[in-house]
N, C-alpha and C. Protein backbone atom coordinates (compact mmCIF):
# COMPACT_ATOMS: atom_id res chain seq x y z
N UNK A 1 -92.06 4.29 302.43
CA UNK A 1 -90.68 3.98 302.10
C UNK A 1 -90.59 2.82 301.12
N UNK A 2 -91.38 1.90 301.35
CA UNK A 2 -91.73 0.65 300.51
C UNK A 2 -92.13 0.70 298.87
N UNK A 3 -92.78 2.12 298.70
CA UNK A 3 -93.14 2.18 297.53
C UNK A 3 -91.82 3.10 296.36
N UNK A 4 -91.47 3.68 297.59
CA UNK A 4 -90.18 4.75 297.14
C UNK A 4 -88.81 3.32 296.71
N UNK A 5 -88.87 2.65 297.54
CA UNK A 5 -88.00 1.73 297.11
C UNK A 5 -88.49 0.76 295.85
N UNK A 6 -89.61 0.33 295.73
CA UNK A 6 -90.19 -0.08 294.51
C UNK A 6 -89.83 0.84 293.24
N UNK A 7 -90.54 1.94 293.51
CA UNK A 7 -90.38 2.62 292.18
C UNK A 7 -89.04 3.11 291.76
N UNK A 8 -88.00 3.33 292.83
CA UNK A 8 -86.47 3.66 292.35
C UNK A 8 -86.26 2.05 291.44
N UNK A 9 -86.31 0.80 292.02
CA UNK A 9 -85.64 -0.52 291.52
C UNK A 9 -86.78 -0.57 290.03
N UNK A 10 -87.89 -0.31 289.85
CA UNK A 10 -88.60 -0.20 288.82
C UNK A 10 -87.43 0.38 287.43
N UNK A 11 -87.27 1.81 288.06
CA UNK A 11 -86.85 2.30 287.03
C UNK A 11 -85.37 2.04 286.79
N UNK A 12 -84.79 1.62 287.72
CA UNK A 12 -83.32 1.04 287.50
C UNK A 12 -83.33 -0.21 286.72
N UNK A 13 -84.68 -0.96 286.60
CA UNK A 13 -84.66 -1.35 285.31
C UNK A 13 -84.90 -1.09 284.26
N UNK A 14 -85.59 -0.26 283.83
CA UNK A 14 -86.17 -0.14 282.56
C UNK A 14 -84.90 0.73 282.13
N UNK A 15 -84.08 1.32 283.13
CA UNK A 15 -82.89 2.04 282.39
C UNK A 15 -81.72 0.85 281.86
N UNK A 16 -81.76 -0.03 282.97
CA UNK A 16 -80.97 -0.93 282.00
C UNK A 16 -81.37 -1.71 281.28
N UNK A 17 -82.62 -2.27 281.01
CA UNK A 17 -83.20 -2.57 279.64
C UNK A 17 -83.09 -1.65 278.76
N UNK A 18 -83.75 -0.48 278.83
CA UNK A 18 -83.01 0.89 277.65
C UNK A 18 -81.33 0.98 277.05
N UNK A 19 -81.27 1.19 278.16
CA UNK A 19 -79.30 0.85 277.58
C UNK A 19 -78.72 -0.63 277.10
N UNK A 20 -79.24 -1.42 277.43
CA UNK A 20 -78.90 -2.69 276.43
C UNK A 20 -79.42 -2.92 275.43
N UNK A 21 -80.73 -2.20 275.26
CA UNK A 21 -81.60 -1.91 273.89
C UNK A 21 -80.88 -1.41 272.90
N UNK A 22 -79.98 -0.31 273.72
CA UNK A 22 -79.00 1.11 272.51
C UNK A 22 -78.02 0.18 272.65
N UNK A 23 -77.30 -0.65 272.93
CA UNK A 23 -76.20 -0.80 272.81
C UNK A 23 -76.38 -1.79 271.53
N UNK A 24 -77.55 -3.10 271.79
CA UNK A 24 -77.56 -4.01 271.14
C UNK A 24 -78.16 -3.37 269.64
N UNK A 25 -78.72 -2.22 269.53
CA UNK A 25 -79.20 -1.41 268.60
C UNK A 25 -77.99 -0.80 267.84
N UNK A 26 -77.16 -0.50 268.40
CA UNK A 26 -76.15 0.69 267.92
C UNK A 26 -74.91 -0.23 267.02
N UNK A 27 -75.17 -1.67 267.12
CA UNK A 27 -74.26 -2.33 266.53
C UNK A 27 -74.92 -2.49 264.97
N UNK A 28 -76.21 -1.73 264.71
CA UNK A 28 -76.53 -1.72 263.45
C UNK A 28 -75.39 -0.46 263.02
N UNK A 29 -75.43 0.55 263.20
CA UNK A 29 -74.93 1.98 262.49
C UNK A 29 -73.10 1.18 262.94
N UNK A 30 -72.58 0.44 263.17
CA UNK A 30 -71.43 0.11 262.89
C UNK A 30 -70.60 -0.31 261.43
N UNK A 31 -69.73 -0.56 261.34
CA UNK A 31 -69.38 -0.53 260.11
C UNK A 31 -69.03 -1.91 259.99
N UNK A 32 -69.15 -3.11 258.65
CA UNK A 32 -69.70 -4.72 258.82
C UNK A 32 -68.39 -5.36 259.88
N UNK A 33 -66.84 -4.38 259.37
CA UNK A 33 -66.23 -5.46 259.85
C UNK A 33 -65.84 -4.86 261.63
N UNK A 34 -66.53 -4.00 262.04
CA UNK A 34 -66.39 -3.55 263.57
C UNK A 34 -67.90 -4.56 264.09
N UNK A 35 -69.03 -4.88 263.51
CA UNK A 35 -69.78 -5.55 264.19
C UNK A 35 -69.63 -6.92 264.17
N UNK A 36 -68.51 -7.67 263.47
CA UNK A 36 -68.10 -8.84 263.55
C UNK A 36 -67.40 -9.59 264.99
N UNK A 37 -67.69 -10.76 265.25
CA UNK A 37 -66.62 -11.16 266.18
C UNK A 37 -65.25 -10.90 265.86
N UNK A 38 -64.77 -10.92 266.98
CA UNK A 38 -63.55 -10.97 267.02
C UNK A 38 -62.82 -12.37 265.96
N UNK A 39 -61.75 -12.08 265.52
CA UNK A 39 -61.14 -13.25 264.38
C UNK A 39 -60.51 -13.77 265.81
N UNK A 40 -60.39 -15.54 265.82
CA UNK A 40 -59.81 -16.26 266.61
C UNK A 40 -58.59 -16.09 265.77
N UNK A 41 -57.63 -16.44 266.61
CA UNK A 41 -55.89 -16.78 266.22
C UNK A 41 -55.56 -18.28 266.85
């Protein structure tokens, strides 16, 4: 049971390392002024 629980939390990371990979990746194919901060007011 110990190892079944290891290897599920294993891969529940590497999926969210993967998906913050694409996300922080995907702000290349954006367009300059959508990957900008937000303009303060």
């Amino acid at each position: 049971m110990t190892s079944w629980r290891a290897a599920l939390l294993m891969a529940f990371v590497v999926l969210v390392f993967g998906f913050t990979l694409f996300v922080v990746s995907a702000r290349i194919w954006l367009p300059t002024d959508m990957a900008a901060p937000a303009p303060i007011r």
